[in-house]
PDB file of N, CA and C in Angstrom:
ATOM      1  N   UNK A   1      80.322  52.328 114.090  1.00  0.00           N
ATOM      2  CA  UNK A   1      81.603  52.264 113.415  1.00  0.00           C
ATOM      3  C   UNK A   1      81.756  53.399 112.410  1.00  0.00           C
ATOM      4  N   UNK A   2      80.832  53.433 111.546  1.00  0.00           N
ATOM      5  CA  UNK A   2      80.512  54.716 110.819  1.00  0.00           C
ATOM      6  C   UNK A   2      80.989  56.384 111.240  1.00  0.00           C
ATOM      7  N   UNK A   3      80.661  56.477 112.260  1.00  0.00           N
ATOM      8  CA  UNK A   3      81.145  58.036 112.993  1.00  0.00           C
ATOM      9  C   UNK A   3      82.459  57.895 113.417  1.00  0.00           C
ATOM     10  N   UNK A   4      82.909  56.454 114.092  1.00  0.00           N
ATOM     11  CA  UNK A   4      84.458  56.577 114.409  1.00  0.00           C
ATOM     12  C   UNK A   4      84.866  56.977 113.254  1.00  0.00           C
ATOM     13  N   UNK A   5      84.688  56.136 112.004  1.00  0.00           N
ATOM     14  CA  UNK A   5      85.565  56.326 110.908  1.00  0.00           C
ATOM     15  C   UNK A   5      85.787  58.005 110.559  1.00  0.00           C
ATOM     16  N   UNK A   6      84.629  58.494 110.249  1.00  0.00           N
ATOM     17  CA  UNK A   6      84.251  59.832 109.901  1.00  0.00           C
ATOM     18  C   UNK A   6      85.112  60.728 110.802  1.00  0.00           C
ATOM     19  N   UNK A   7      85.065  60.611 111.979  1.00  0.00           N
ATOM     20  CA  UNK A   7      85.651  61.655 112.706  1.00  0.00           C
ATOM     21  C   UNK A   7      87.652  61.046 112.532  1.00  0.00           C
ATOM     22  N   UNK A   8      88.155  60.216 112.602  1.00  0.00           N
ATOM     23  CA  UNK A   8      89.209  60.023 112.113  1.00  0.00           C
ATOM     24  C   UNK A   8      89.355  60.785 110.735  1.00  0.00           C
ATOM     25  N   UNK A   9      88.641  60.225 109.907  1.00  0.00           N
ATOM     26  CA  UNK A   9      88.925  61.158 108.501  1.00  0.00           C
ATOM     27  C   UNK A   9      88.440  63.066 108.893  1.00  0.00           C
ATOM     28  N   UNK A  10      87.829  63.387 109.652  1.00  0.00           N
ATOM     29  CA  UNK A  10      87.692  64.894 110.360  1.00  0.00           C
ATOM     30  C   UNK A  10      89.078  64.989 110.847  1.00  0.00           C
ATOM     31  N   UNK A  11      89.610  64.124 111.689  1.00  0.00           N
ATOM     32  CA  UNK A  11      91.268  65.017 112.470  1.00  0.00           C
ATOM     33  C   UNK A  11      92.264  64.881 111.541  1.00  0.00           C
ATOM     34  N   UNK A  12      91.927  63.629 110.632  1.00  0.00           N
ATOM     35  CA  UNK A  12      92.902  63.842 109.432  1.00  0.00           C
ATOM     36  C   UNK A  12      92.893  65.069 108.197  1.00  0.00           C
ATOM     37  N   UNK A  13      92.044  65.178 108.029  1.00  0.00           N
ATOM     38  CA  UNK A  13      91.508  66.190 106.970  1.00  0.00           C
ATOM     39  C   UNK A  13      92.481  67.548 107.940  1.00  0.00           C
ATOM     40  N   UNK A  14      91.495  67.875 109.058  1.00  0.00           N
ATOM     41  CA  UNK A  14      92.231  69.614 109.695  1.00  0.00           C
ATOM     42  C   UNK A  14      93.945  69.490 110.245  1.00  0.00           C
ATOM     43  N   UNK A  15      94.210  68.207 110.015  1.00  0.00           N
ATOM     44  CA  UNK A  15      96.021  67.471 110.612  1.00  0.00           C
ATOM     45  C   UNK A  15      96.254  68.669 109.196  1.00  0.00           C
ATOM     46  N   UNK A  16      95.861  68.576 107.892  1.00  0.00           N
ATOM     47  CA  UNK A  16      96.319  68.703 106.389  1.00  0.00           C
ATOM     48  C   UNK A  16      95.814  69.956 106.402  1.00  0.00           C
ATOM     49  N   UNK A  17      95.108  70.413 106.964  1.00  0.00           N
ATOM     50  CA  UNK A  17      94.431  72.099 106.201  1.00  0.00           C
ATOM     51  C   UNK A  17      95.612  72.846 107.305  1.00  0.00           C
ATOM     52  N   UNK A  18      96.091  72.521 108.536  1.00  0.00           N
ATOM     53  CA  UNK A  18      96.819  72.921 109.392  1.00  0.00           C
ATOM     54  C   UNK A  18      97.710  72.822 108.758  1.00  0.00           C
ATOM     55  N   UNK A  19      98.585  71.812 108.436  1.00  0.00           N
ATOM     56  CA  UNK A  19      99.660  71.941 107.920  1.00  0.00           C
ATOM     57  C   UNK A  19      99.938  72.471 106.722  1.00  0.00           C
ATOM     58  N   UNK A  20      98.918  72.965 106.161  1.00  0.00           N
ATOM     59  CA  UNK A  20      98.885  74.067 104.476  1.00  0.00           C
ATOM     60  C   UNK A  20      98.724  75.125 105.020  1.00  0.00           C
ATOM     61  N   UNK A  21      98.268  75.726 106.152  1.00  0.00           N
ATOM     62  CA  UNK A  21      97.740  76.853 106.761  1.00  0.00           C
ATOM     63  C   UNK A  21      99.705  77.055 106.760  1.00  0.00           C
ATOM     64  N   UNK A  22     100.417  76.679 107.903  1.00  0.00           N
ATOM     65  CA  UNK A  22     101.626  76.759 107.979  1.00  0.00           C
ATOM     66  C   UNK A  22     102.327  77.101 106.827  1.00  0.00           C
ATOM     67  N   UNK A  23     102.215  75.933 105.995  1.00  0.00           N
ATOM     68  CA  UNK A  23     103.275  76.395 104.859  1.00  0.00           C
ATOM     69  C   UNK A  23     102.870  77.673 103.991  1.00  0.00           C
ATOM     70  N   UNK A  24     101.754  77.847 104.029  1.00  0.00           N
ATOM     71  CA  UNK A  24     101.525  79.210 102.944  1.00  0.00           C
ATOM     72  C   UNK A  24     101.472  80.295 104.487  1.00  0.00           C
ATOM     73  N   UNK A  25     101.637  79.999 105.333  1.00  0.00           N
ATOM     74  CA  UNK A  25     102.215  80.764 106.281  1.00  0.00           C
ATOM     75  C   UNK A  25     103.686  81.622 106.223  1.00  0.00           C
ATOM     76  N   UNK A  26     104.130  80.417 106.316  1.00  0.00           N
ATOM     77  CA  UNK A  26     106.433  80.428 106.103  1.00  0.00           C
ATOM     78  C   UNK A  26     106.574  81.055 104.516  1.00  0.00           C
ATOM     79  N   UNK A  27     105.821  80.927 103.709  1.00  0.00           N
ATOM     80  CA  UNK A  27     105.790  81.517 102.625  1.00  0.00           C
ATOM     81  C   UNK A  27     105.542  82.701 102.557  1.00  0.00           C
ATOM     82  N   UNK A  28     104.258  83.104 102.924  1.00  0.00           N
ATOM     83  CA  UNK A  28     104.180  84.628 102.880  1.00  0.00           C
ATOM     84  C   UNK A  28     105.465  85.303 103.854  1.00  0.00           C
ATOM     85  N   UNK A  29     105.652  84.927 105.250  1.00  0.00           N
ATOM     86  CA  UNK A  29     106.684  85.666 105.522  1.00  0.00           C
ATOM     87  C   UNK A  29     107.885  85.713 105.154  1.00  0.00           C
ATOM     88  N   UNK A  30     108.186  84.579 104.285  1.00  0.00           N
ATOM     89  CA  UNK A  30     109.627  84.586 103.828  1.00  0.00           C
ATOM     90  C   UNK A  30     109.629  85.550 102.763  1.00  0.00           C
ATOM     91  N   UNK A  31     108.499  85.569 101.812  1.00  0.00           N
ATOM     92  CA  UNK A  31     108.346  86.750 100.634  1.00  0.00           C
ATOM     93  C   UNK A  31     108.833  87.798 101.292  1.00  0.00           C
ATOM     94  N   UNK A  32     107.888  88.126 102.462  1.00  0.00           N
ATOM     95  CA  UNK A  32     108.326  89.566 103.382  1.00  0.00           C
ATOM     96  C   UNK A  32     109.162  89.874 103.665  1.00  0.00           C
ATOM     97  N   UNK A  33     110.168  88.884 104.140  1.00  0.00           N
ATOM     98  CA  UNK A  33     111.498  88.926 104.864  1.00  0.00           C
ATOM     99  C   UNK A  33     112.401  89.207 103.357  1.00  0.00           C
ATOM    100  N   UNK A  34     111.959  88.390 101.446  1.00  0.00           N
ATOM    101  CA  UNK A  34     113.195  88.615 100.939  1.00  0.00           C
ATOM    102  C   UNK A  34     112.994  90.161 100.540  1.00  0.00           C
ATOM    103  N   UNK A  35     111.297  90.405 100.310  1.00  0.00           N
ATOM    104  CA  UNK A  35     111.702  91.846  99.556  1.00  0.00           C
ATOM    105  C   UNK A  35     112.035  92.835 100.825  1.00  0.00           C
ATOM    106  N   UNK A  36     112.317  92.933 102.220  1.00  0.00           N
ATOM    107  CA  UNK A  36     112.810  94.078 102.739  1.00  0.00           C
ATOM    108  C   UNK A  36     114.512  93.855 102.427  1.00  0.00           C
ATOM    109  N   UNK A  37     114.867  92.611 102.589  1.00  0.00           N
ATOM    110  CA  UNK A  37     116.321  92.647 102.293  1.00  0.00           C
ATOM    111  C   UNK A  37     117.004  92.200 101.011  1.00  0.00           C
ATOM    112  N   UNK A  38     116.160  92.489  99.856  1.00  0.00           N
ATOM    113  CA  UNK A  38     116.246  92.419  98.472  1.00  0.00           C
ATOM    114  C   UNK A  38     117.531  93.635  98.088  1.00  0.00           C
ATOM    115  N   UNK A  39     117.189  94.417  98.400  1.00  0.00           N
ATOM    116  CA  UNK A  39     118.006  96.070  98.144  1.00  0.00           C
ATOM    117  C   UNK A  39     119.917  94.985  98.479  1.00  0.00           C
ATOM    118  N   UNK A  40     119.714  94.713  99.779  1.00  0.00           N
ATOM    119  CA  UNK A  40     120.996  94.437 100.280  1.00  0.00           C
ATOM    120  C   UNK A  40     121.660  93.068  99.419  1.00  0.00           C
ATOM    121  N   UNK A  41     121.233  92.703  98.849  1.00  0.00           N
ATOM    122  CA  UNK A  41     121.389  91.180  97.797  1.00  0.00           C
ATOM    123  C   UNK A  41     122.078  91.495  96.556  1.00  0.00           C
ATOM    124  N   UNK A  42     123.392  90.429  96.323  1.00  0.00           N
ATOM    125  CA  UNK A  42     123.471  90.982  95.089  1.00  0.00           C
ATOM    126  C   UNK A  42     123.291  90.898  93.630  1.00  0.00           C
ATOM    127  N   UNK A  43     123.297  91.684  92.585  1.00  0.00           N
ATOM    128  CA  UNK A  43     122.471  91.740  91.755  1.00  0.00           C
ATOM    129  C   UNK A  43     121.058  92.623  91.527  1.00  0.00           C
ATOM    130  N   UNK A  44     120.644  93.352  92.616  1.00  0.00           N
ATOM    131  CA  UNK A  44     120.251  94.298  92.941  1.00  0.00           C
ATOM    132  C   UNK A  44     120.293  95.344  91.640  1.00  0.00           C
ATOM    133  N   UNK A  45     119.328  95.702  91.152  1.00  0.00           N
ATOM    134  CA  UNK A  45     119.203  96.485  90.114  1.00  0.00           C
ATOM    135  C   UNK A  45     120.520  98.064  90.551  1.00  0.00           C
ATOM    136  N   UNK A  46     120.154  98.328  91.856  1.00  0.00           N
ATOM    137  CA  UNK A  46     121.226  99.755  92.161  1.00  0.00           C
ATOM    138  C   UNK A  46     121.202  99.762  93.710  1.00  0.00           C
ATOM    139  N   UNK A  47     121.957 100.913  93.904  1.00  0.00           N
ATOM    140  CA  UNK A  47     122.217 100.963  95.189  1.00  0.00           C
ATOM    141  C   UNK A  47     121.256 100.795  96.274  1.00  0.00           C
ATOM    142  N   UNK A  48     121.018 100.369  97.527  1.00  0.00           N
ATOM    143  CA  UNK A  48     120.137 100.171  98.522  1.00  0.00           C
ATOM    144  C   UNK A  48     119.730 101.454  99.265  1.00  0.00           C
ATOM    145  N   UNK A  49     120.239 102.606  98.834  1.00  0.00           N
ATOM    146  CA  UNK A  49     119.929 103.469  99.051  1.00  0.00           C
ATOM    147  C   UNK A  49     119.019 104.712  98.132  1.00  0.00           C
ATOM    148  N   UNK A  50     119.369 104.139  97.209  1.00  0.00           N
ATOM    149  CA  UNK A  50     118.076 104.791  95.929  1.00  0.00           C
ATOM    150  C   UNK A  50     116.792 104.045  95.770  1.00  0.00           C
ATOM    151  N   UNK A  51     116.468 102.742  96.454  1.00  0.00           N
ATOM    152  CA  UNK A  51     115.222 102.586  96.505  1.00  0.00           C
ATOM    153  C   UNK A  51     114.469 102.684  98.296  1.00  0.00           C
ATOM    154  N   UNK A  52     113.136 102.727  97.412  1.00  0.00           N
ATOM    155  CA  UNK A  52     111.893 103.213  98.631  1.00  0.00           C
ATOM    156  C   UNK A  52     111.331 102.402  98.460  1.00  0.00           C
ATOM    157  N   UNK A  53     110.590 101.490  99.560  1.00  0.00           N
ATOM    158  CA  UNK A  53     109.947 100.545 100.052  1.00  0.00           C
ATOM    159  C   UNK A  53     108.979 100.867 100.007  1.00  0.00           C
ATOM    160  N   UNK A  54     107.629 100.403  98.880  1.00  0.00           N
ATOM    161  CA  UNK A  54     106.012 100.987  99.054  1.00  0.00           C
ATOM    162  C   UNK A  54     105.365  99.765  99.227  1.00  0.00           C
ATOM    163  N   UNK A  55     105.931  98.586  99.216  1.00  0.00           N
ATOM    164  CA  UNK A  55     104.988  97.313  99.194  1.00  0.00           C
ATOM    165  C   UNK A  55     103.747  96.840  98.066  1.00  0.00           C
ATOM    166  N   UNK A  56     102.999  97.769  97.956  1.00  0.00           N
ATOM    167  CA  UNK A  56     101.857  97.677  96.911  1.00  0.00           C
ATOM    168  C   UNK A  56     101.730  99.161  95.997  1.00  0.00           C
ATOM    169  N   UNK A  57     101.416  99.006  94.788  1.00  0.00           N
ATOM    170  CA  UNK A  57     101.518  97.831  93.864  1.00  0.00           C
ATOM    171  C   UNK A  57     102.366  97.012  93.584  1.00  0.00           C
ATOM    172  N   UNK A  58     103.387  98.105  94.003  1.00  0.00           N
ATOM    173  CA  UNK A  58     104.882  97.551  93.492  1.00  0.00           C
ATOM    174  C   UNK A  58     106.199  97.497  94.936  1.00  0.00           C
ATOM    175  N   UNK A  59     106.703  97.275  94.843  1.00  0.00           N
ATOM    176  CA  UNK A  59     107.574  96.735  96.033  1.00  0.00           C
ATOM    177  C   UNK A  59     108.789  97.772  96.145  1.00  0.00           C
ATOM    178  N   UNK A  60     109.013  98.351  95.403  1.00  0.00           N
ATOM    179  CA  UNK A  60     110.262  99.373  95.392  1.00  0.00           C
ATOM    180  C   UNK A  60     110.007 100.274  94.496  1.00  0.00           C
ATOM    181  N   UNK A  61     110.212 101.555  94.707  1.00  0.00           N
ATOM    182  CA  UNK A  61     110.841 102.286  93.490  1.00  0.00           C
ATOM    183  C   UNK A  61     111.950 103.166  93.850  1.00  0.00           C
ATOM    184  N   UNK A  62     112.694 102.643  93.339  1.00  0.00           N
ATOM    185  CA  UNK A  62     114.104 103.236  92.846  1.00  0.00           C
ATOM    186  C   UNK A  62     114.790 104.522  92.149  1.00  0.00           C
ATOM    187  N   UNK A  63     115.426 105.671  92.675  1.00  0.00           N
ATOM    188  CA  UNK A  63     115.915 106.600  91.916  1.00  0.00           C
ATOM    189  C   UNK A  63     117.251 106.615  91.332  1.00  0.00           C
ATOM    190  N   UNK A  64     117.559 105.531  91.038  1.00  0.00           N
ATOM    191  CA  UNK A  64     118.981 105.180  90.723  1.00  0.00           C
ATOM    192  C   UNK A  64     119.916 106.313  90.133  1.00  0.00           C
ATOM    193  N   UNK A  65     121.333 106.623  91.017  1.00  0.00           N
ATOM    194  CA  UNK A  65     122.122 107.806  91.221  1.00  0.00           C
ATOM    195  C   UNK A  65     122.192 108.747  91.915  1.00  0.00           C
ATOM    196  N   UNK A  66     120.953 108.304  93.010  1.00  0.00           N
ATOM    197  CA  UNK A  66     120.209 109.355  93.883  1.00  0.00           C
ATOM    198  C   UNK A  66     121.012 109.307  95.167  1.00  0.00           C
ATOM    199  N   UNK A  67     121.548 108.469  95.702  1.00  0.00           N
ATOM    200  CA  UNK A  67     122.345 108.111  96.742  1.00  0.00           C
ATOM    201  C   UNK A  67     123.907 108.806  96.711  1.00  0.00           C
ATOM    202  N   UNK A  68     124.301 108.393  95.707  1.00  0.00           N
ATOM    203  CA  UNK A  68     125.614 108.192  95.493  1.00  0.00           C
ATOM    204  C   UNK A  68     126.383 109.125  94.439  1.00  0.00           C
ATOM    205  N   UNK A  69     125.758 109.540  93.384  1.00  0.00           N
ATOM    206  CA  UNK A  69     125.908 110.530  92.220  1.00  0.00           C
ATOM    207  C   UNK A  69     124.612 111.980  92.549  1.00  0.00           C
ATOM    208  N   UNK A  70     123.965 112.169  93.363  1.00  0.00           N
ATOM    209  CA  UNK A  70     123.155 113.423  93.326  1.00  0.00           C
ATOM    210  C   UNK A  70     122.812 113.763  91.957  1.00  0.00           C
ATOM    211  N   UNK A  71     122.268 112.872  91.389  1.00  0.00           N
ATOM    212  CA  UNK A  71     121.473 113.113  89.972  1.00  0.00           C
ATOM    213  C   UNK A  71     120.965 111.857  89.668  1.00  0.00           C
ATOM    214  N   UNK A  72     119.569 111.746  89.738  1.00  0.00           N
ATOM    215  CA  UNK A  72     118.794 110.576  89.614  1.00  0.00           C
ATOM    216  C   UNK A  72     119.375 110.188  87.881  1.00  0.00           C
ATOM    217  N   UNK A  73     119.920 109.120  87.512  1.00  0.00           N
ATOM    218  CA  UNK A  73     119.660 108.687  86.197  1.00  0.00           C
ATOM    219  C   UNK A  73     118.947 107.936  85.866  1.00  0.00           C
ATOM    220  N   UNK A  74     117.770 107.486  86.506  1.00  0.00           N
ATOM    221  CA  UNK A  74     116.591 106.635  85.853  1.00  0.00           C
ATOM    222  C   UNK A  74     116.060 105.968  87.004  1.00  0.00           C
ATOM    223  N   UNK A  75     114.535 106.036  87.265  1.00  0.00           N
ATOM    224  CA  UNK A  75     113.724 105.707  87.919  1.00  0.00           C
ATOM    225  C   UNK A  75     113.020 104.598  88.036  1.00  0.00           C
ATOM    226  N   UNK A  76     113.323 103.532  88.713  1.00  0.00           N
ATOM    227  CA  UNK A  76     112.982 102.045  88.205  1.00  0.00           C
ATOM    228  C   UNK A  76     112.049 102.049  89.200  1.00  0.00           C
ATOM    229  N   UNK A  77     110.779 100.670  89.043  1.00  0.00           N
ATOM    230  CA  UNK A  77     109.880 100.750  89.506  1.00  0.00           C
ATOM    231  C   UNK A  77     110.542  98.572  89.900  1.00  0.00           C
ATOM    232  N   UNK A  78     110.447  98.400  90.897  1.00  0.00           N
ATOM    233  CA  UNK A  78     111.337  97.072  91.048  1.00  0.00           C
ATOM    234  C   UNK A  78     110.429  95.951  91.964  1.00  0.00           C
ATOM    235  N   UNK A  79     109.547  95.221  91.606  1.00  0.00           N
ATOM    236  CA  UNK A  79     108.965  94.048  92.253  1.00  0.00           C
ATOM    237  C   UNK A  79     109.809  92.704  92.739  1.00  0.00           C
ATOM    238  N   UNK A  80     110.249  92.275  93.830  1.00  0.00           N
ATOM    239  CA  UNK A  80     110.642  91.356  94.356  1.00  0.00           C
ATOM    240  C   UNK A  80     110.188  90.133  94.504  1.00  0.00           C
ATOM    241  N   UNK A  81     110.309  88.968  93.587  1.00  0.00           N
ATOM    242  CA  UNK A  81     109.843  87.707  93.544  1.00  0.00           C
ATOM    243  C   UNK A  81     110.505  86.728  94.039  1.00  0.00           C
ATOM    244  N   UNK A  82     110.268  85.606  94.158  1.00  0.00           N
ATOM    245  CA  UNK A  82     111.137  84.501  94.857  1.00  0.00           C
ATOM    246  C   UNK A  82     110.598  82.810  94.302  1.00  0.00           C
ATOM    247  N   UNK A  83     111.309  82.169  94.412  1.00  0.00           N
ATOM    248  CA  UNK A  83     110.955  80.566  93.436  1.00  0.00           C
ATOM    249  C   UNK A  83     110.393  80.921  92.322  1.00  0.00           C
ATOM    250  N   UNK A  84     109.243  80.230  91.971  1.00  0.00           N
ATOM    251  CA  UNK A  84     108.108  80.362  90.962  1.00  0.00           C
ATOM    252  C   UNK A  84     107.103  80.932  90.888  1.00  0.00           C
ATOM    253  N   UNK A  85     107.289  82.378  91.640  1.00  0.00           N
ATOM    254  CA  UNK A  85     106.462  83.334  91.350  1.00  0.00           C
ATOM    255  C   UNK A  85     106.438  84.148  90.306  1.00  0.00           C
ATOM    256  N   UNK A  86     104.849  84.554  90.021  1.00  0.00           N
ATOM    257  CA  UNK A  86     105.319  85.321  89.038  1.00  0.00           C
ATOM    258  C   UNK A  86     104.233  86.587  89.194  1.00  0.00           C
ATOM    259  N   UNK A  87     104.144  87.744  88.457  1.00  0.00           N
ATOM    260  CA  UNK A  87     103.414  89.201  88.250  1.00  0.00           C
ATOM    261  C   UNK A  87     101.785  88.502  88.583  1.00  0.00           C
ATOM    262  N   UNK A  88     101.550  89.341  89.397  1.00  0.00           N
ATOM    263  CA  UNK A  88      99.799  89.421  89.815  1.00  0.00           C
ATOM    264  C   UNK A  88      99.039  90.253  88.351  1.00  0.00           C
ATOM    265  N   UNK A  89      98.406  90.412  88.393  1.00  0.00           N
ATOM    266  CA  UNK A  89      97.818  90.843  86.839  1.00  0.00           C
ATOM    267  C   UNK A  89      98.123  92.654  87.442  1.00  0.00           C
ATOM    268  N   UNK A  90      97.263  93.306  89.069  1.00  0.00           N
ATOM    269  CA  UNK A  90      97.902  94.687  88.308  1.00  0.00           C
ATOM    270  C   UNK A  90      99.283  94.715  88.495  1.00  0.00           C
ATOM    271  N   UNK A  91     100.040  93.624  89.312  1.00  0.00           N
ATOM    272  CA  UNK A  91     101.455  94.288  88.902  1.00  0.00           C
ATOM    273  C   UNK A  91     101.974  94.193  86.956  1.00  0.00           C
ATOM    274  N   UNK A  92     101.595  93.531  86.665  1.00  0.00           N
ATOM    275  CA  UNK A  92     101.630  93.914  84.963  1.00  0.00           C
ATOM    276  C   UNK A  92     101.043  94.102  84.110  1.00  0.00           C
ATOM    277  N   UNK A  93      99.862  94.807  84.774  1.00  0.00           N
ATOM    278  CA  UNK A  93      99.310  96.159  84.240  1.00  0.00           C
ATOM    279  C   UNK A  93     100.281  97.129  84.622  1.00  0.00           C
ATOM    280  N   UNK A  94     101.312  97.210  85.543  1.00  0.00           N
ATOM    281  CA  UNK A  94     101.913  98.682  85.857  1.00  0.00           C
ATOM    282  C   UNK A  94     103.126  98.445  84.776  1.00  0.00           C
ATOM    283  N   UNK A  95     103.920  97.255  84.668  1.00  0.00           N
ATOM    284  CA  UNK A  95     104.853  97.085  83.990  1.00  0.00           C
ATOM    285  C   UNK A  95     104.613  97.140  82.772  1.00  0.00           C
ATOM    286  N   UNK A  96     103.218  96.931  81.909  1.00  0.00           N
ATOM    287  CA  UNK A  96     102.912  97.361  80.889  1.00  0.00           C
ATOM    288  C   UNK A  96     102.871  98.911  80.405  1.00  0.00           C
ATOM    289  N   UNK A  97     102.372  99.419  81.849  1.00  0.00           N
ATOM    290  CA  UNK A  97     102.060 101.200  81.449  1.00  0.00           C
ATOM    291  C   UNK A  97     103.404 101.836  81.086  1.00  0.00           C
ATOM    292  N   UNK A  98     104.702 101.380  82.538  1.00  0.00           N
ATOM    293  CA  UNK A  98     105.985 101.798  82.264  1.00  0.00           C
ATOM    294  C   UNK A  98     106.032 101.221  80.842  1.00  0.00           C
ATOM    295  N   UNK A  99     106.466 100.390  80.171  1.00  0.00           N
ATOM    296  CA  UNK A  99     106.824 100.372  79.552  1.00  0.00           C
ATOM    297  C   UNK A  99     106.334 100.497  77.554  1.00  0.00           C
ATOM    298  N   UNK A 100     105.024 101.178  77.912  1.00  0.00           N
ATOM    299  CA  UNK A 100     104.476 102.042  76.350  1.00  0.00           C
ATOM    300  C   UNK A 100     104.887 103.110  77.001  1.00  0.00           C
ATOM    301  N   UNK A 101     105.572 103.513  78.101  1.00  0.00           N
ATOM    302  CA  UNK A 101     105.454 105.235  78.532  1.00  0.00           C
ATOM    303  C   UNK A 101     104.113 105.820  78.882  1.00  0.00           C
ATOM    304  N   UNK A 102     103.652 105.190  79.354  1.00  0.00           N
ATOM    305  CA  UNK A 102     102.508 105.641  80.302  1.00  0.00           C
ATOM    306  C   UNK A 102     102.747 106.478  81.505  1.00  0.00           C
ATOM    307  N   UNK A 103     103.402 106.913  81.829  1.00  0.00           N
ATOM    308  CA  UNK A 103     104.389 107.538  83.451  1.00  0.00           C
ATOM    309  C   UNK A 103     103.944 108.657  82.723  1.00  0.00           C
ATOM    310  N   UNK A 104     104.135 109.523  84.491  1.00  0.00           N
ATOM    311  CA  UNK A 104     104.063 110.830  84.051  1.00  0.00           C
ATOM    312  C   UNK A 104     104.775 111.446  85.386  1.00  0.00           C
ATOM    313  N   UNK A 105     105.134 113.011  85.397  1.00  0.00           N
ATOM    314  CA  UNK A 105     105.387 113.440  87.153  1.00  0.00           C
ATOM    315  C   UNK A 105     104.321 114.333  86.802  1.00  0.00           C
ATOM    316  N   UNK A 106     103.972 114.511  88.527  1.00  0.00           N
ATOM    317  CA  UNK A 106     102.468 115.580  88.360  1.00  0.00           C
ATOM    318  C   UNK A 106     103.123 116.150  89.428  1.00  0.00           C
ATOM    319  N   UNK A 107     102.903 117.805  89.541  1.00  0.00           N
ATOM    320  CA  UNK A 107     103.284 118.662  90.662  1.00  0.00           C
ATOM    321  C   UNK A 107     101.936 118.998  91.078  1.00  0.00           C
ATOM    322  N   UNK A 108     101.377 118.716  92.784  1.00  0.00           N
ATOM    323  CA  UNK A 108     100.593 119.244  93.200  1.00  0.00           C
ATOM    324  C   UNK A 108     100.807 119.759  94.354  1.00  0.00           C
ATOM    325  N   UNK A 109      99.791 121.329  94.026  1.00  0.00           N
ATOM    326  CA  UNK A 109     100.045 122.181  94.799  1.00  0.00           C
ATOM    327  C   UNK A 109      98.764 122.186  96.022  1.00  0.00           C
ATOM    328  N   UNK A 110      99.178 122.591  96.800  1.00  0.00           N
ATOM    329  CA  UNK A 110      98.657 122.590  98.002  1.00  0.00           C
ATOM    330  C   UNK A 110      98.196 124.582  98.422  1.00  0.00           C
ATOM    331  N   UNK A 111      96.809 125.415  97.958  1.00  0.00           N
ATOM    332  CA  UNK A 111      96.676 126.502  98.284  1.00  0.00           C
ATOM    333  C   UNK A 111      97.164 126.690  99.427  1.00  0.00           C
TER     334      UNK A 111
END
């Protein structure tokens, strides 16, 4: 009787790790699915055409005016969240650097 029980509580147990496998499944791809079509949403920091899609660290960066005015007026660096998510530690380590002014542009040359 002992092993029936056990193995019932075994198909029940992987019924539940399966069905968490799924949901943090539909989750990660829905993240995926909002930050490619984040740009197109509105409220959108700027046009969908001044940001670039890098995924990691950060999810966008943005040349806002770059599209539409041919003169970048400010360079946003833009992470896409959804429900109750919130900043991974280096994504705010980066939002910390932007914002003491830690940025820099570097020109490298290629002999």
């Amino acid at each position: 009787m002992g092993k029936l029980v056990q193995k019932v509580k075994d198909v029940n147990l992987i019924k539940r790790e399966r069905n968490d496998a799924v949901k943090r499944s539909r989750a990660v791809i829905g993240g995926q699915f909002g930050e490619q079509v984040a740009p197109y949403l509105p409220d959108f920091p700027c046009n969908p055409g001044d940001a670039r899609f890098i995924g990691k660290p950060v999810d966008f960066i943005a040349f806002k005016g770059c599209a539409d005015k041919d003169e970048v007026e400010e360079i946003l660096f833009v992470e896409v969240k959804s429900g109750s998510s919130t900043l991974s530690r280096r994504e705010r380590q980066i939002k910390s650097a932007v914002e003491e002014g830690r940025v820099r542009f570097v020109e490298y040359r290629i002999s």
